[in-house]
Protein backbone atom coordinates (compact mmCIF):
# COMPACT_ATOMS: atom_id res chain seq x y z
CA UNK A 1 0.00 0.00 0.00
CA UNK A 2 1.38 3.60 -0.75
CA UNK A 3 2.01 5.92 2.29
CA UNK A 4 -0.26 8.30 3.24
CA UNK A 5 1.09 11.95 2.76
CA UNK A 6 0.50 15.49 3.95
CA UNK A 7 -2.53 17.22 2.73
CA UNK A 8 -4.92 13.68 2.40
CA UNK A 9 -8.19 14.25 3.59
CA UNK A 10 -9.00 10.29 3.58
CA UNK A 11 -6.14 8.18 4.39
CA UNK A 12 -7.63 4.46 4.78
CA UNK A 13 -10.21 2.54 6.00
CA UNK A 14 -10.17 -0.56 8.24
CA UNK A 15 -12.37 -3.44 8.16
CA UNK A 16 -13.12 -4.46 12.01
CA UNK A 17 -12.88 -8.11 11.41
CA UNK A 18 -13.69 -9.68 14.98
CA UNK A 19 -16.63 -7.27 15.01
CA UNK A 20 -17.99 -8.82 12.07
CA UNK A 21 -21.35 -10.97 13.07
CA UNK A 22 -20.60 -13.49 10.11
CA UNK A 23 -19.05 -13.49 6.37
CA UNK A 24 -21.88 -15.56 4.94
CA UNK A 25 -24.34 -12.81 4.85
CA UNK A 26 -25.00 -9.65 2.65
CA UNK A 27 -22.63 -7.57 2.53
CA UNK A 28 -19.76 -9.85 3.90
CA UNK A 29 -20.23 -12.37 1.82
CA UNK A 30 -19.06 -10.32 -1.02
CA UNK A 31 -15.15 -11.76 -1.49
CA UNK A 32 -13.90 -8.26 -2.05
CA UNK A 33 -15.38 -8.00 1.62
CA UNK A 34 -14.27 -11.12 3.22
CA UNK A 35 -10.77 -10.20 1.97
CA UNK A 36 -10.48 -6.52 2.93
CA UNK A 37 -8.44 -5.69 5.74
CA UNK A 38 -7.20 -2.18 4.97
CA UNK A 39 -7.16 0.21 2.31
CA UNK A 40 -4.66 2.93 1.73
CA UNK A 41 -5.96 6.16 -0.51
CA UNK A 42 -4.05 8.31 -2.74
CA UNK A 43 -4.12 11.76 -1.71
CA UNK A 44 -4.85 12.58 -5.35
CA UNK A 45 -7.63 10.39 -7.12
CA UNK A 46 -7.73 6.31 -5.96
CA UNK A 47 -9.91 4.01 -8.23
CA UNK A 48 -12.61 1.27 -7.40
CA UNK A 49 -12.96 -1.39 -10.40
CA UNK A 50 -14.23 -4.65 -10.99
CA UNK A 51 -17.06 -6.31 -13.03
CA UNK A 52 -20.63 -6.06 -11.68
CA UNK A 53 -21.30 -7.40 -8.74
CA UNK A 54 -17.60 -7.28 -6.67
CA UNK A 55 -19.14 -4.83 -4.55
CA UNK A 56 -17.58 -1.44 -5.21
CA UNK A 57 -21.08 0.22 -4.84
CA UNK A 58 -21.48 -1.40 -1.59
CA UNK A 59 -18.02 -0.24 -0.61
CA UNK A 60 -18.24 3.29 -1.89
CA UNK A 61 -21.56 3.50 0.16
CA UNK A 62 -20.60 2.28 3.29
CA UNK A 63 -17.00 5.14 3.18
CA UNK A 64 -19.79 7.71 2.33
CA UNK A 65 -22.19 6.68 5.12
CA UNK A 66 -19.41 6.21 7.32
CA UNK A 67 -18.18 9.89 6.98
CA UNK A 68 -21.93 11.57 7.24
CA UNK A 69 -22.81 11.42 3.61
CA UNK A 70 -26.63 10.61 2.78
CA UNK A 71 -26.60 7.25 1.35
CA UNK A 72 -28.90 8.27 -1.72
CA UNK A 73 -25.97 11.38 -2.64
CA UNK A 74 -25.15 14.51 -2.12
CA UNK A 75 -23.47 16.92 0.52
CA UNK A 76 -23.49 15.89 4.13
CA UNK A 77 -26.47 18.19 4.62
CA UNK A 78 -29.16 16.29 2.45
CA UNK A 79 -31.14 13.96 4.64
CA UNK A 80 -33.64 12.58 2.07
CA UNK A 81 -34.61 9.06 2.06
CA UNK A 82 -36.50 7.48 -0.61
CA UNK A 83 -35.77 3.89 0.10
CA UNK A 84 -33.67 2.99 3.07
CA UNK A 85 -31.79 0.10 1.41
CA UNK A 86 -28.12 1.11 2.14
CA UNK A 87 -26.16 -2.09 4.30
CA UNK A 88 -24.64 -2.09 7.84
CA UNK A 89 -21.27 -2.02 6.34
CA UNK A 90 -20.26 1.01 7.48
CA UNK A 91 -20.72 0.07 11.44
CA UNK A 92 -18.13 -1.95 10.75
CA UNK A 93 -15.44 0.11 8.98
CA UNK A 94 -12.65 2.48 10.96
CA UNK A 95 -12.30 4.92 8.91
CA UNK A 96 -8.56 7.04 9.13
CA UNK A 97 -9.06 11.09 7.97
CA UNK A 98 -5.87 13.40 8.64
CA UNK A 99 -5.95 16.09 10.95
CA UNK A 100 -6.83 18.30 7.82
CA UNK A 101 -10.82 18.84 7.15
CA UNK A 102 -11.75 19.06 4.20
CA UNK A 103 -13.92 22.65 3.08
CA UNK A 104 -16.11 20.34 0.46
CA UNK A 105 -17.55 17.29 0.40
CA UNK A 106 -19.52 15.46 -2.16
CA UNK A 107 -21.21 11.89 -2.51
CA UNK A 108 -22.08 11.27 -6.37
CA UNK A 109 -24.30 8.14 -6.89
CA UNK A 110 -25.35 7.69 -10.21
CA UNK A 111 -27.82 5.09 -9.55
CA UNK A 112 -29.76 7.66 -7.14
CA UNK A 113 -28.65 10.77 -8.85
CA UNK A 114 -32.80 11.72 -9.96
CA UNK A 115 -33.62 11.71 -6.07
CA UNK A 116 -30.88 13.71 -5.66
CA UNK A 117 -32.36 16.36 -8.40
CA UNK A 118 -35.79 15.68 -7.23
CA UNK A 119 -35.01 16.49 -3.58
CA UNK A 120 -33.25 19.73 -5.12
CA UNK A 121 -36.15 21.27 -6.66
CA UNK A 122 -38.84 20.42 -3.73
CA UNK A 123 -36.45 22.34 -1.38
CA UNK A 124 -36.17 25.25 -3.76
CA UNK A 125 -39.63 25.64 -3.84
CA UNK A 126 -39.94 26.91 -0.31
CA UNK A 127 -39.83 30.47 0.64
CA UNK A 128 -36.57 32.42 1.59
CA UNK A 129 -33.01 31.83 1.35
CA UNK A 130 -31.09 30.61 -1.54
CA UNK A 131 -31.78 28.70 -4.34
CA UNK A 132 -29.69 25.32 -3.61
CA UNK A 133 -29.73 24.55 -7.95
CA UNK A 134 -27.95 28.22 -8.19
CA UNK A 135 -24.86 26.19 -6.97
CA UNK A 136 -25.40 23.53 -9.59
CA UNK A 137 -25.62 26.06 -12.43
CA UNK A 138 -28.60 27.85 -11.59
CA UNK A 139 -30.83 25.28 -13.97
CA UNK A 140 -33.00 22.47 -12.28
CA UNK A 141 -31.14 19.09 -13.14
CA UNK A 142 -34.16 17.66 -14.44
CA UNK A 143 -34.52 20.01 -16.96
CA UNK A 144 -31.15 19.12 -18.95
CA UNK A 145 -30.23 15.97 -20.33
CA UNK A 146 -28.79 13.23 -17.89
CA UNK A 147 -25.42 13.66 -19.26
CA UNK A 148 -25.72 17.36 -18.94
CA UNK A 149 -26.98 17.56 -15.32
CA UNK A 150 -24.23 15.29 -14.16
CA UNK A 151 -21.43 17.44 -15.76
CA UNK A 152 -23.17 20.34 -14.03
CA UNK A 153 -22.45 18.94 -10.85
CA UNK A 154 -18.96 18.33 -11.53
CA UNK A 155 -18.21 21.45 -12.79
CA UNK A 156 -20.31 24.25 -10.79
CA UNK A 157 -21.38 22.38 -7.32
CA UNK A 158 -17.73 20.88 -7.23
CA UNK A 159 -15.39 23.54 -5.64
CA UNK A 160 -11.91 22.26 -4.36
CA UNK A 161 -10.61 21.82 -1.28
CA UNK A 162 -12.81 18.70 -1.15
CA UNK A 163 -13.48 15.20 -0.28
CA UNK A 164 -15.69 13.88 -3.42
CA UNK A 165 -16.36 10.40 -3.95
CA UNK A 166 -18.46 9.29 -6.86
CA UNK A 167 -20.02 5.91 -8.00
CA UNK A 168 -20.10 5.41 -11.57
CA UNK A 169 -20.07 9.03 -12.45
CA UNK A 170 -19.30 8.32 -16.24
CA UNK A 171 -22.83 5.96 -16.36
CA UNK A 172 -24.13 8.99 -18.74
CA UNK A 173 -20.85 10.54 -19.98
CA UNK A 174 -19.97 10.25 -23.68
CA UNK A 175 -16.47 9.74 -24.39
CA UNK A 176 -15.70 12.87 -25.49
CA UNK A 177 -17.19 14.23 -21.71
CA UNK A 178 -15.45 11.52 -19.86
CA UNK A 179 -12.69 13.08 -21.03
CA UNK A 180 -13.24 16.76 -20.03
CA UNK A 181 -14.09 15.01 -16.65
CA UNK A 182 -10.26 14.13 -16.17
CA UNK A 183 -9.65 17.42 -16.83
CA UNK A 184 -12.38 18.75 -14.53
CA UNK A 185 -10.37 16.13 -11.73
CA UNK A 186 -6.76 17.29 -12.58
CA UNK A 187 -8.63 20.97 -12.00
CA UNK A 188 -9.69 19.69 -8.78
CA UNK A 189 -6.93 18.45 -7.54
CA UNK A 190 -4.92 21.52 -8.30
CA UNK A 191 -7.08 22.97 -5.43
CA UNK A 192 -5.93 20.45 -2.78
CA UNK A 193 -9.13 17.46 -3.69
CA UNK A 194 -9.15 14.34 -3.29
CA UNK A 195 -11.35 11.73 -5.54
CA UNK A 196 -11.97 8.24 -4.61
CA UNK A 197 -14.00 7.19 -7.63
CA UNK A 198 -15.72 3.51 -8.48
CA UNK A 199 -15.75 3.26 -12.18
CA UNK A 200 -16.23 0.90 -15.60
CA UNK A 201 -14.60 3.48 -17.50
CA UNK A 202 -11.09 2.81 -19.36
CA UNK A 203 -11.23 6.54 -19.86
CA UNK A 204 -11.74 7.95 -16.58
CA UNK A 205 -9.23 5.50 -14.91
CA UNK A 206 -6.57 7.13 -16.51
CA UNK A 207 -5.47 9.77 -14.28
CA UNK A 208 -2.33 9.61 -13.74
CA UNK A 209 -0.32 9.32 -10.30
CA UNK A 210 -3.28 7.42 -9.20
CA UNK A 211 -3.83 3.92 -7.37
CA UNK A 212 -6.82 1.85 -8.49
CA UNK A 213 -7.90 -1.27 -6.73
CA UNK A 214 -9.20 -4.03 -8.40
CA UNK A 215 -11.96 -5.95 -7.16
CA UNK A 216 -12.13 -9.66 -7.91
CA UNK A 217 -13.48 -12.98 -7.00
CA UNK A 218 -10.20 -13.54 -5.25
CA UNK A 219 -10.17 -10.00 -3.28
CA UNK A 220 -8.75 -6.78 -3.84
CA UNK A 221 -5.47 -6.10 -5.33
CA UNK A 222 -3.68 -3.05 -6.79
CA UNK A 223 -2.87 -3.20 -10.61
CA UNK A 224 -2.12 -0.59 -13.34
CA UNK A 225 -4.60 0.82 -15.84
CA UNK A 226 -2.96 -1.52 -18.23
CA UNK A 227 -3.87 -4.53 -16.27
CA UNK A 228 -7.05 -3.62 -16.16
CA UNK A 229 -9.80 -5.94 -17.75
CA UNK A 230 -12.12 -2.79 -18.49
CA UNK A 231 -8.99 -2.00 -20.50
CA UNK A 232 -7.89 -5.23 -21.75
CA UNK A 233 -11.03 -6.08 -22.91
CA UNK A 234 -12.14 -2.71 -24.84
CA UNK A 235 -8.54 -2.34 -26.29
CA UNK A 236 -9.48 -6.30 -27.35
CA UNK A 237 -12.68 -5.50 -29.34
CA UNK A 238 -11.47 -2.45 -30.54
CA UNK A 239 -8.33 -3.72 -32.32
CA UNK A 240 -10.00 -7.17 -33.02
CA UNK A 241 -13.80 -5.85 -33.55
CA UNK A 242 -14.80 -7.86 -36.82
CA UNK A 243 -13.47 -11.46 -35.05
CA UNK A 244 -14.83 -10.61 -31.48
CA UNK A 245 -18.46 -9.98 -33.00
CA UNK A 246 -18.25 -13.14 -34.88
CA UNK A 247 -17.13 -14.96 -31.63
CA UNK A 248 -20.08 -13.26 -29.95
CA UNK A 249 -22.53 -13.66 -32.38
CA UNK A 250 -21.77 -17.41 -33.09
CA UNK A 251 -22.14 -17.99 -29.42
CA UNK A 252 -25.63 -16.28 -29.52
CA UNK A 253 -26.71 -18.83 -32.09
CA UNK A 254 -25.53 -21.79 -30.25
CA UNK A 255 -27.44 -20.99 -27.38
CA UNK A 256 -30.93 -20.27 -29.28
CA UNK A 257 -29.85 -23.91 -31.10
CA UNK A 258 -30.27 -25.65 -27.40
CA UNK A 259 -33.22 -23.98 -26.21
């Protein structure tokens, strides 16, 4: 694991083993869960991969509960619920910050990103104070495309000097704004943030001086971008695209032969 340095917001967290009630129920029996002891994060931007299913959503929930985040998104200061389906993980984590705080703080779910907007617009329809969507961009996030309202997040409600962890924030990025989100990151980071992002993305696992954790059926381990089977596997098809859709294709028949 690399050493924590000066500056880090998040340094590691800690699975409390002996506190665990048992690893063959939900969420421990996930093997990314029955193998973590602790995890080290890069003061810059640390990655969460593996195919569906590993549990880096469960993971990236329980570090955001864990700190005071809302479990459906957002600052620490939204407290909507719209379904209460988040695990216990987080009761068992120990969770390692530095001495500095952090001035920002931001939990990005995909998956519950329209509550998020939802709960936005009810509370900006009381009377007095602010409008909260003025610090999103000033339009309501349900009123621009998906893609759109995420990158308005990232680039208006996002302001440095932050903690921001995000779950699958490229799940409606095209390529072309997965892109301008690394730059949007390297931005961040420039003002002293720190990302800890779970991802499918080839693309937005490519920022570099970063440490991304691979979750498998045999545990976590720490690989390169290279190593990667998000970017094995797309650098595969795309350099091999005519035999791979074959392959694919010919299995498809097979299977509609045995039914």
């Amino acid at each position: 694991m690399r050493q924590s340095q000066q500056g880090i917001y998040l340094r590691s967290i800690q699975l409390l083993r002996d506190k665990v009630p048992s690893f063959e129920t939900y969420p421990f029996h996930l093997k990314a869960i029955q193998c973590l002891d602790k995890l080290a994060f890069h003061p810059k931007v640390t990655y969460i991969v593996g195919e569906n299913g590993m549990g880096k959503s469960t993971l990236m929930e329980a570090i955001a509960v864990g700190l005071g985040f809302n479990p459906e998104g957002g600052t620490i200061n939204f407290n909507f619920s719209t379904t209460p389906t988040h695990s216990e993980l987080h009761h068992y984590l120990r969770i390692a910050r530095s001495a500095t705080k952090p001035r920002d703080g931001f939990f990005f779910r995909a998956e519950s990103y329209y509550n998020l907007a939802t709960n936005i617009d009810e509370i900006d329809k009381g009377e007095g104070g602010p409008r909260i969507i003025d610090s999103y961009g000033g339009k309501s996030l349900h009123e621009q495309s998906h893609g759109e309202s995420f990158f308005s997040t990232f680039l208006h409600r996002f302001n440095g000097n932050g903690l921001y962890i995000m779950d699958e924030p490229e799940a409606a990025l095209s390529p072309f704004r997965q892109m301008a989100m690394l730059s949007r990151i390297n931005q961040l980071v420039g003002r002293n943030s720190q990302f800890i992002i779970a991802t499918h993305s080839p693309i937005l696992m490519a920022y570099p001086d970063a440490v991304i954790y691979n979750l498998t059926t045999d545990g976590i381990e720490e690989c390169a971008l290279e190593e990667t089977d998000h970017y094995l596997l797309m650098k595969q098809f795309m350099n091999n695209r005519e035999r791979m859709l074959q392959e694919l294709f010919l299995d498809e028949d097979q299977s509609e032969g045995r039914e």
